[in-house]
PDB file of N, CA and C in Angstrom:
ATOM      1  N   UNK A   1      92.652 114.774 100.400  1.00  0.00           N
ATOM      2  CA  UNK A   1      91.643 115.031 101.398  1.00  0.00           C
ATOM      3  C   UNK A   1      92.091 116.195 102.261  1.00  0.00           C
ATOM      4  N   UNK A   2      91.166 117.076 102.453  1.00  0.00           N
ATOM      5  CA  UNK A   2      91.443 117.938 103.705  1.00  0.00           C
ATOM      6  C   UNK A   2      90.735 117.389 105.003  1.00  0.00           C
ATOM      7  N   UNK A   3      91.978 117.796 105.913  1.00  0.00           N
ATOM      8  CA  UNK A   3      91.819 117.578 107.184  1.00  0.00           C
ATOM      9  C   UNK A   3      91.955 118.300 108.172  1.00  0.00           C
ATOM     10  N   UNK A   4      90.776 118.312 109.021  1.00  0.00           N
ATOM     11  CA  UNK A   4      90.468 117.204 109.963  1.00  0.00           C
ATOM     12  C   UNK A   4      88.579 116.611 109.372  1.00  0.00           C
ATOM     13  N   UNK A   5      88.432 117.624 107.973  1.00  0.00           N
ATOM     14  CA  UNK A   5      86.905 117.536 108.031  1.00  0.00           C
ATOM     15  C   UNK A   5      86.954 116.232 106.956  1.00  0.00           C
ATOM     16  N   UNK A   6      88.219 115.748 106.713  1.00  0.00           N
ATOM     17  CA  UNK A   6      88.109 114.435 105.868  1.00  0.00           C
ATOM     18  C   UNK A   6      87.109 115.060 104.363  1.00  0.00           C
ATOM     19  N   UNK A   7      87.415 116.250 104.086  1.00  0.00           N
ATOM     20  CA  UNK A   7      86.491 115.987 102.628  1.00  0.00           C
ATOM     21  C   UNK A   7      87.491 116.094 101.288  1.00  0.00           C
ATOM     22  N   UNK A   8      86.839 115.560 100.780  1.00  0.00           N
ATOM     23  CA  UNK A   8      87.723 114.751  99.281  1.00  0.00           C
ATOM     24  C   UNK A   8      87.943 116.029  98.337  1.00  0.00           C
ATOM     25  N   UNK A   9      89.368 116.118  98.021  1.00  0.00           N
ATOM     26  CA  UNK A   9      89.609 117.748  97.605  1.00  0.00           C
ATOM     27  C   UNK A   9      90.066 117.342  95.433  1.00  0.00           C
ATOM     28  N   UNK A  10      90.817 115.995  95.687  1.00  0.00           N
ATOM     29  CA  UNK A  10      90.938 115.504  94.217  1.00  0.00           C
ATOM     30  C   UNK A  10      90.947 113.684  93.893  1.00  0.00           C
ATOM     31  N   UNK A  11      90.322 113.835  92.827  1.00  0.00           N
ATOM     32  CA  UNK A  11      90.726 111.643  93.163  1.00  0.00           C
ATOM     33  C   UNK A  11      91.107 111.692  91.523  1.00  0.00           C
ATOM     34  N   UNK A  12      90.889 110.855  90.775  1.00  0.00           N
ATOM     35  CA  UNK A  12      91.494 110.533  89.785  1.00  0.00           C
ATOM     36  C   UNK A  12      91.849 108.589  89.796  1.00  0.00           C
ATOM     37  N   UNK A  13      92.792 108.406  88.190  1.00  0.00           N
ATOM     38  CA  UNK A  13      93.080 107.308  87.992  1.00  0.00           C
ATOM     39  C   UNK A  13      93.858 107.591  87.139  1.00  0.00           C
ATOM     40  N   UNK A  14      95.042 106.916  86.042  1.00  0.00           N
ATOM     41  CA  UNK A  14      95.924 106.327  85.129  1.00  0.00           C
ATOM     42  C   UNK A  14      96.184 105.442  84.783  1.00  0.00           C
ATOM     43  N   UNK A  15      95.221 104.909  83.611  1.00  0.00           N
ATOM     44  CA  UNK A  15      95.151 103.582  83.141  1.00  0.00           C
ATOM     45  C   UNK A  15      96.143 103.572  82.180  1.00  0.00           C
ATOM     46  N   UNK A  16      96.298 102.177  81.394  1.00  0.00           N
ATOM     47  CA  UNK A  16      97.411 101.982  80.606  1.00  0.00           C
ATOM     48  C   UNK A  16      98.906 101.967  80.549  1.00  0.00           C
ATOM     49  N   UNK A  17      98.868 102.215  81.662  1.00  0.00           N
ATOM     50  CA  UNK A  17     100.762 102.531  81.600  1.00  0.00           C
ATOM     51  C   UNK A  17     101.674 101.540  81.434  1.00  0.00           C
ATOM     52  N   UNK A  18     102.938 102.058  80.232  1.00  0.00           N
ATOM     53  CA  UNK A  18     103.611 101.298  79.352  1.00  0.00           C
ATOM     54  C   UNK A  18     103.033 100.478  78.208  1.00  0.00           C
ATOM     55  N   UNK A  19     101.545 100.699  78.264  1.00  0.00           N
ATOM     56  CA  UNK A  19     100.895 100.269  76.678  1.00  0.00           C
ATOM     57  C   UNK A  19     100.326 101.401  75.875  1.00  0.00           C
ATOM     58  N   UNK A  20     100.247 100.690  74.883  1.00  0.00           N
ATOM     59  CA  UNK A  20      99.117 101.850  73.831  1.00  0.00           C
ATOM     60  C   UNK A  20      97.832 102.660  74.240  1.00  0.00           C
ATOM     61  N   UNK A  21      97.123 103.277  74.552  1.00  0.00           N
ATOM     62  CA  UNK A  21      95.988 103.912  74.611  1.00  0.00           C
ATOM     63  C   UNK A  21      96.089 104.580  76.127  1.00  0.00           C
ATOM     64  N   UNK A  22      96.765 105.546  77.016  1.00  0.00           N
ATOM     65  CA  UNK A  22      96.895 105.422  78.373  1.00  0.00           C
ATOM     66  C   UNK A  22      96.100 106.629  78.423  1.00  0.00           C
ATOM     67  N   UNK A  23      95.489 106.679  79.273  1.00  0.00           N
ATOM     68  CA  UNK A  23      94.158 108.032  79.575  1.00  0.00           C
ATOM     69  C   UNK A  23      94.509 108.218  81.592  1.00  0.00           C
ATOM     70  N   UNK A  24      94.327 109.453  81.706  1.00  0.00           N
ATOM     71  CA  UNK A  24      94.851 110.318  82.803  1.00  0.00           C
ATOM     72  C   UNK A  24      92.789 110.751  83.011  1.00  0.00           C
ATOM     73  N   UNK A  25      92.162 110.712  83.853  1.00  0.00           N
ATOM     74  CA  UNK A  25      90.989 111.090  84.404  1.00  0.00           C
ATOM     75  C   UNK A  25      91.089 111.860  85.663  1.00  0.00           C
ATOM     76  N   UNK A  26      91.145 112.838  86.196  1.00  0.00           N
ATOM     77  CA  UNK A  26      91.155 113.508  86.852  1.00  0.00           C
ATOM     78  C   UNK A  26      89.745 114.237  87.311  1.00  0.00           C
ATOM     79  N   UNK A  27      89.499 114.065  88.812  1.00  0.00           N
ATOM     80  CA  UNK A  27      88.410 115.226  89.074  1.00  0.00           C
ATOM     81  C   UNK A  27      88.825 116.159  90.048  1.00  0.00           C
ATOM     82  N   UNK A  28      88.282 117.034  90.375  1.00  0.00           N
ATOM     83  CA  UNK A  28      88.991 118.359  91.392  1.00  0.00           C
ATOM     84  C   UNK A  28      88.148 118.824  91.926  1.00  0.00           C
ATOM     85  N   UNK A  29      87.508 119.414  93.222  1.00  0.00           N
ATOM     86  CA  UNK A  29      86.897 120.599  94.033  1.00  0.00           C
ATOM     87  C   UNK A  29      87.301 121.879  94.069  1.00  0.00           C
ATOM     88  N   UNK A  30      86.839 122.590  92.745  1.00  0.00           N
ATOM     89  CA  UNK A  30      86.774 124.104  93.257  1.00  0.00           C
ATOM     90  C   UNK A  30      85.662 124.882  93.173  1.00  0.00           C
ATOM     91  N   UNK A  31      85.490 125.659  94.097  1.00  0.00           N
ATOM     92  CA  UNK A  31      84.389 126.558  94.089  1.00  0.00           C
ATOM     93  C   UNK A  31      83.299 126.170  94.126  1.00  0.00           C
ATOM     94  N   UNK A  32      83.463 125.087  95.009  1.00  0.00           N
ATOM     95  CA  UNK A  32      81.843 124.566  95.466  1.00  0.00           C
ATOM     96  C   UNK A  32      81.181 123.464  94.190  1.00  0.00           C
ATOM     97  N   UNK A  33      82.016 123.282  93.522  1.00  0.00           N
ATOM     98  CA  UNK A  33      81.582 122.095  92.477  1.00  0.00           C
ATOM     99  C   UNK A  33      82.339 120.738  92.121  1.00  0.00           C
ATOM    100  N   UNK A  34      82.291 119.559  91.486  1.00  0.00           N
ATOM    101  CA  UNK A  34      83.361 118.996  91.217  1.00  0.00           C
ATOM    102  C   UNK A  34      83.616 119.258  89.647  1.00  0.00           C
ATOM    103  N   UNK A  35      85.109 119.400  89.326  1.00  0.00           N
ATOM    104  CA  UNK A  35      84.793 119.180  87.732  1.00  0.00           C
ATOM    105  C   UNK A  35      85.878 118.140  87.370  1.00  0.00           C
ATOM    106  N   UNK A  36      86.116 117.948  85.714  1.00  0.00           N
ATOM    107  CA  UNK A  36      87.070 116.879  85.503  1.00  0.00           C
ATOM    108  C   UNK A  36      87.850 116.939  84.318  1.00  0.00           C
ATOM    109  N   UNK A  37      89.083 116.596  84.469  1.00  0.00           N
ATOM    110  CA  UNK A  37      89.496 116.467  83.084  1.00  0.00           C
ATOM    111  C   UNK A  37      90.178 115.066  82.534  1.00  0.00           C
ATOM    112  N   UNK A  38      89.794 114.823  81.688  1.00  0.00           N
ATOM    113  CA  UNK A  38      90.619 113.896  81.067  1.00  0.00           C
ATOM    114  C   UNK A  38      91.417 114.117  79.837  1.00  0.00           C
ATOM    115  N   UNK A  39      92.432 113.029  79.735  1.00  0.00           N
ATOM    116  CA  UNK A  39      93.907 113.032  78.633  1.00  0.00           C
ATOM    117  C   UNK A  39      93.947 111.879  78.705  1.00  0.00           C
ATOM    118  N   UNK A  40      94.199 112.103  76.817  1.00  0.00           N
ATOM    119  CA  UNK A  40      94.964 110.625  76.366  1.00  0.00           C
ATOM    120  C   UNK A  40      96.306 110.697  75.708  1.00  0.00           C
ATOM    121  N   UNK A  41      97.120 109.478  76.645  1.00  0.00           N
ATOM    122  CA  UNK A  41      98.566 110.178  76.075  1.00  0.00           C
ATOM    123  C   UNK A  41      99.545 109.289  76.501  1.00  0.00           C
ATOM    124  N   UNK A  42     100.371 108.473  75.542  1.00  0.00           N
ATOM    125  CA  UNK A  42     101.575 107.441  76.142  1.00  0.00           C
ATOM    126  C   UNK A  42     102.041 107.844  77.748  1.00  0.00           C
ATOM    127  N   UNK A  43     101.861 106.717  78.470  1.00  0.00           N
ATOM    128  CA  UNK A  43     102.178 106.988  79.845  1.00  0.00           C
ATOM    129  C   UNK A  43     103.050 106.008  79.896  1.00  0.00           C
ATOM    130  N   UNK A  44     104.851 106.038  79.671  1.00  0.00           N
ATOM    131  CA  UNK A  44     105.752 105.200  79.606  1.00  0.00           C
ATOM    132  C   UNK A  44     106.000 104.289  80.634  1.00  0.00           C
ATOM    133  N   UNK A  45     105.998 104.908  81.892  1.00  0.00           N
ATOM    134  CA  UNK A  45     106.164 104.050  82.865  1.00  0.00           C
ATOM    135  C   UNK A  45     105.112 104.878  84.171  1.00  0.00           C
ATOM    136  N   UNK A  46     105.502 104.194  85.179  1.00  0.00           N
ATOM    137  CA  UNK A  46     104.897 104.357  86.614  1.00  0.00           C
ATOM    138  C   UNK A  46     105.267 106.254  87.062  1.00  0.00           C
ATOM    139  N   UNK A  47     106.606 106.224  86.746  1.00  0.00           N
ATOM    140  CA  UNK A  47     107.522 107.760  87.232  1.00  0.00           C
ATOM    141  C   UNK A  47     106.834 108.696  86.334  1.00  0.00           C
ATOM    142  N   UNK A  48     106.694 108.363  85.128  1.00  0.00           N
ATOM    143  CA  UNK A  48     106.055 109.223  84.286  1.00  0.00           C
ATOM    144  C   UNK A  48     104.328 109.685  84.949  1.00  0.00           C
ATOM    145  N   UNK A  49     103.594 108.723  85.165  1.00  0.00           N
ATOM    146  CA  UNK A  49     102.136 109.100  85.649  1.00  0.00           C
ATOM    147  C   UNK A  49     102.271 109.194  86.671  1.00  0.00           C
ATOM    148  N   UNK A  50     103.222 109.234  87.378  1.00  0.00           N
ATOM    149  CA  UNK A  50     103.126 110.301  89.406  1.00  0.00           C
ATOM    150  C   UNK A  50     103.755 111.562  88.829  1.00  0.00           C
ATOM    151  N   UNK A  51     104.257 111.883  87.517  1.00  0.00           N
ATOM    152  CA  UNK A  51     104.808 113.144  87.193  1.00  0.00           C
ATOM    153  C   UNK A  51     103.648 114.035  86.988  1.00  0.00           C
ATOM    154  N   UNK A  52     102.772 113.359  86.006  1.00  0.00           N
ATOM    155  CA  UNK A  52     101.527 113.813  85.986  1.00  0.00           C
ATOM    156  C   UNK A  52     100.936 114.276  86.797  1.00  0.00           C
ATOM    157  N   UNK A  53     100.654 113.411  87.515  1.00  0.00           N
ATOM    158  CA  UNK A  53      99.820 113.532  88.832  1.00  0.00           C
ATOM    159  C   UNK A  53     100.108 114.734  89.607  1.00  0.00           C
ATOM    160  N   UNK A  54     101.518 115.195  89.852  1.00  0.00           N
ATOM    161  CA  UNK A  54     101.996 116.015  90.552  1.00  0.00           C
ATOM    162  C   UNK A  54     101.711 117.531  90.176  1.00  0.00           C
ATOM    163  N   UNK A  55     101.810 117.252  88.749  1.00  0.00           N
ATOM    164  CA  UNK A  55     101.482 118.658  87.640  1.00  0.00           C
ATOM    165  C   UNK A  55     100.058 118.881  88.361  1.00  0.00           C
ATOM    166  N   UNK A  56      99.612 117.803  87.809  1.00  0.00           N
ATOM    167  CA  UNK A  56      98.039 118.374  87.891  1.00  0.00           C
ATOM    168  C   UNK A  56      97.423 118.846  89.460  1.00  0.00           C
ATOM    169  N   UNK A  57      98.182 118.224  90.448  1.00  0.00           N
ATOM    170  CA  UNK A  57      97.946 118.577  91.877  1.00  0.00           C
ATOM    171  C   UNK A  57      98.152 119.970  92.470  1.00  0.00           C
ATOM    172  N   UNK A  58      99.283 120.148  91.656  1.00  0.00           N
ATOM    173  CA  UNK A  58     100.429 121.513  92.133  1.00  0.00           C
ATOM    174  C   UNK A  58      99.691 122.669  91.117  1.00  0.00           C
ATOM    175  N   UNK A  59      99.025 122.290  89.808  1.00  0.00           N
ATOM    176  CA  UNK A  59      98.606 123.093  88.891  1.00  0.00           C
ATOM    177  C   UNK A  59      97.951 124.697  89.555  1.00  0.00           C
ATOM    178  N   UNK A  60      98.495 125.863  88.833  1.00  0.00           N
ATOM    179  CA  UNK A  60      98.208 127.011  89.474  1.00  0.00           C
ATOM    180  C   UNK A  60      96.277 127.353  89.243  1.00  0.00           C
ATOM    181  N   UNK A  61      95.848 126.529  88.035  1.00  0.00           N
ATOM    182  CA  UNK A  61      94.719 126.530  88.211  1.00  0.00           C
ATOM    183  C   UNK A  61      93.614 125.784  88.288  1.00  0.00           C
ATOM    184  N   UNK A  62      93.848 124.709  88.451  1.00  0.00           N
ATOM    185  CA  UNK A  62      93.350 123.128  89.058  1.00  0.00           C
ATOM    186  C   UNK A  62      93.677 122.670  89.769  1.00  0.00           C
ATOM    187  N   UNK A  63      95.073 122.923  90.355  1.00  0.00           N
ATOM    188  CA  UNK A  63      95.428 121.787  91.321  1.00  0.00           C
ATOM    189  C   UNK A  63      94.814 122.099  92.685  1.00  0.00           C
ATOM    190  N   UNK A  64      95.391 121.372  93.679  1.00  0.00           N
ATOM    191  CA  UNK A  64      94.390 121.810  95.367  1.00  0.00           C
ATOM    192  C   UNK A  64      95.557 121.720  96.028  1.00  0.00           C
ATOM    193  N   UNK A  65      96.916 121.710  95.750  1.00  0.00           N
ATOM    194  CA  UNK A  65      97.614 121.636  96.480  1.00  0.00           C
ATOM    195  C   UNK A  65      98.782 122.605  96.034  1.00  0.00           C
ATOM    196  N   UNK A  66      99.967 123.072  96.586  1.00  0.00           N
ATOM    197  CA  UNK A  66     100.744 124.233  96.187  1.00  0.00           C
ATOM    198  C   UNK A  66     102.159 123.343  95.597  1.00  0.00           C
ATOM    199  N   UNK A  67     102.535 122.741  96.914  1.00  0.00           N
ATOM    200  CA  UNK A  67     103.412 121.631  96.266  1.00  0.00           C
ATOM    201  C   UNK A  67     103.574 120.301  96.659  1.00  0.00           C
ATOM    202  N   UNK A  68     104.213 119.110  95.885  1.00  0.00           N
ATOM    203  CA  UNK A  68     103.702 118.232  96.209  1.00  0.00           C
ATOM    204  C   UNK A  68     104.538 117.404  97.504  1.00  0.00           C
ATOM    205  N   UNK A  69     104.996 118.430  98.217  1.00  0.00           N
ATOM    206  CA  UNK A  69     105.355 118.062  99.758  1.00  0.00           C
ATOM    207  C   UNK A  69     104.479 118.207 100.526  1.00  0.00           C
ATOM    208  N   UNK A  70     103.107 118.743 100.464  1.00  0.00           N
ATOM    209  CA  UNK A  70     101.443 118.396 100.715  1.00  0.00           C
ATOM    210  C   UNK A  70     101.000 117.138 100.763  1.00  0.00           C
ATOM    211  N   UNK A  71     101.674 116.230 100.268  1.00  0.00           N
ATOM    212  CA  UNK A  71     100.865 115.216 100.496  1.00  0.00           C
ATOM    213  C   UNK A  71     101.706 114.157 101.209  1.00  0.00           C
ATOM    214  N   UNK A  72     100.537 113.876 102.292  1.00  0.00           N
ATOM    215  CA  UNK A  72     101.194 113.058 103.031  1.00  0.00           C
ATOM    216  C   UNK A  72     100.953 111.399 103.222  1.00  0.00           C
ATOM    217  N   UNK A  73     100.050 110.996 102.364  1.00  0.00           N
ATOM    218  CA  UNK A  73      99.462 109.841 102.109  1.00  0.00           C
ATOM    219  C   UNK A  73      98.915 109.816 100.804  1.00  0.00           C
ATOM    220  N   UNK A  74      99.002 108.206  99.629  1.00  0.00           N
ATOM    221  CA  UNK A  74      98.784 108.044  98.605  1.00  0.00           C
ATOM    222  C   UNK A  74      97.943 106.614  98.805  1.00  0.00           C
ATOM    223  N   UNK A  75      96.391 106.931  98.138  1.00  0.00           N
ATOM    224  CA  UNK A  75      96.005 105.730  98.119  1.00  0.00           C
ATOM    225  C   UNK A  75      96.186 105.177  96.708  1.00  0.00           C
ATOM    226  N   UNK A  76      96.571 103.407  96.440  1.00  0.00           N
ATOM    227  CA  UNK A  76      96.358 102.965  95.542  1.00  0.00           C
ATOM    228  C   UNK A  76      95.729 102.063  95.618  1.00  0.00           C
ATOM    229  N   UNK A  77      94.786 101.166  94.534  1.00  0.00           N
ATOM    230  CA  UNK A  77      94.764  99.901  94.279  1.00  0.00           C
ATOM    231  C   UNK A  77      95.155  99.535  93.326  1.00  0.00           C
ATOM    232  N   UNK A  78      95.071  98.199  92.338  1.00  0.00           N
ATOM    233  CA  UNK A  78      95.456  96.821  91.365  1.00  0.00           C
ATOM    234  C   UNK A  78      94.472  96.572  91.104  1.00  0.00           C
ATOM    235  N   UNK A  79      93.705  96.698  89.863  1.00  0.00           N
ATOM    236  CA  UNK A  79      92.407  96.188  89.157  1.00  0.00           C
ATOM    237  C   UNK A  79      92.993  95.182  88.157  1.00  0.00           C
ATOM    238  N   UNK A  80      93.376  93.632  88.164  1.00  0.00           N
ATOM    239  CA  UNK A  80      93.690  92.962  86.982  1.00  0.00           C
ATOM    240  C   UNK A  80      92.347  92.319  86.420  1.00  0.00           C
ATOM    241  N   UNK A  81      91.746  92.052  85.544  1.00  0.00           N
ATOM    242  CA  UNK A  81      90.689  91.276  85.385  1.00  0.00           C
ATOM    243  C   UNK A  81      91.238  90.309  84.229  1.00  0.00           C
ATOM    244  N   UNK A  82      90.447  89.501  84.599  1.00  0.00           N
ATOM    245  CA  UNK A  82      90.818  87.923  83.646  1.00  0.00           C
ATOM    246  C   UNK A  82      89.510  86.720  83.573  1.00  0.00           C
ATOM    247  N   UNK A  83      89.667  85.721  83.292  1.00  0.00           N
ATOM    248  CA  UNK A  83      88.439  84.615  82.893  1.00  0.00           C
ATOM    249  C   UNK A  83      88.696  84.181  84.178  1.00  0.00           C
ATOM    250  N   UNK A  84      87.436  84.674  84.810  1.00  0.00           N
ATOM    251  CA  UNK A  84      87.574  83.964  86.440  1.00  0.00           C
ATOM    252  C   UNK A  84      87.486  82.198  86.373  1.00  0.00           C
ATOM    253  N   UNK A  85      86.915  81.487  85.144  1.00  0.00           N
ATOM    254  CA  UNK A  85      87.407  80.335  85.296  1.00  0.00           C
ATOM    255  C   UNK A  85      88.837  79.662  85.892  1.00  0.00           C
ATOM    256  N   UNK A  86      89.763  80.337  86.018  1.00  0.00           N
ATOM    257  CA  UNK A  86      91.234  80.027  86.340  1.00  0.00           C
ATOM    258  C   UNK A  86      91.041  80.155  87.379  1.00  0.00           C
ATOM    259  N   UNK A  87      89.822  80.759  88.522  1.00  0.00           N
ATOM    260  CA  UNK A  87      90.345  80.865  89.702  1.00  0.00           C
ATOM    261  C   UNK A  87      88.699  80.403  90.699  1.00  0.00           C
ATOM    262  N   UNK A  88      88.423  79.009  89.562  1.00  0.00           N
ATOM    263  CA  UNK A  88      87.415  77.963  90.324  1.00  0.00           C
ATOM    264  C   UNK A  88      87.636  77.048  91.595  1.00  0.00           C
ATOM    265  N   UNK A  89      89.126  77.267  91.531  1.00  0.00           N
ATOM    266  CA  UNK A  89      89.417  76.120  92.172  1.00  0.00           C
ATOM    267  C   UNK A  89      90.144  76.220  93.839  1.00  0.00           C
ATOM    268  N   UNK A  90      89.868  78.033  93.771  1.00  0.00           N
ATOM    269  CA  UNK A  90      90.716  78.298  94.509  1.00  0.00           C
ATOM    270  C   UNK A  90      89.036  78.908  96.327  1.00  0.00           C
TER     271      UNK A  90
END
């Protein structure tokens, strides 16, 4: 995000990590548009997809940021889904 006008400069996600099929989705603000890329590609662990992340942030022609001592806050969440029956009771 840039600040102080709070507008959203890149967001993204990295699903799969440490399994088979891991995909990198990325979107970006330049030049007055949004665009996006996505990759599919073994994402071994957690260190590995903030490596990513960093590439693609710092990138000389996608990224929005120069380096990644720019950023001063990381949002995450935890999406698990399962048979919500297990959690009738709660």
């Amino acid at each position: 995000m840039e600040m102080p006008e709070n507008k959203v400069l890149s967001k993204g996600l990295i699903e799969r990590i440490g399994i088979e099929g891991g995909h990198l989705h990325h979107k970006y603000f330049k030049n007055g548009s949004w665009l996006e890329l996505k990759k599919n590609f073994k994402i071994d662990d957690h260190i590995s997809g903030f490596e990513q992340i960093n590439i693609l942030l710092s990138d000389s022609q996608i990224g929005v940021i120069k380096i990644p001592d720019e950023i001063f806050a990381i949002g995450h969440r935890v999406v698990h889904g399962g048979n919500d029956q297990n959690y009738r009771n709660f």
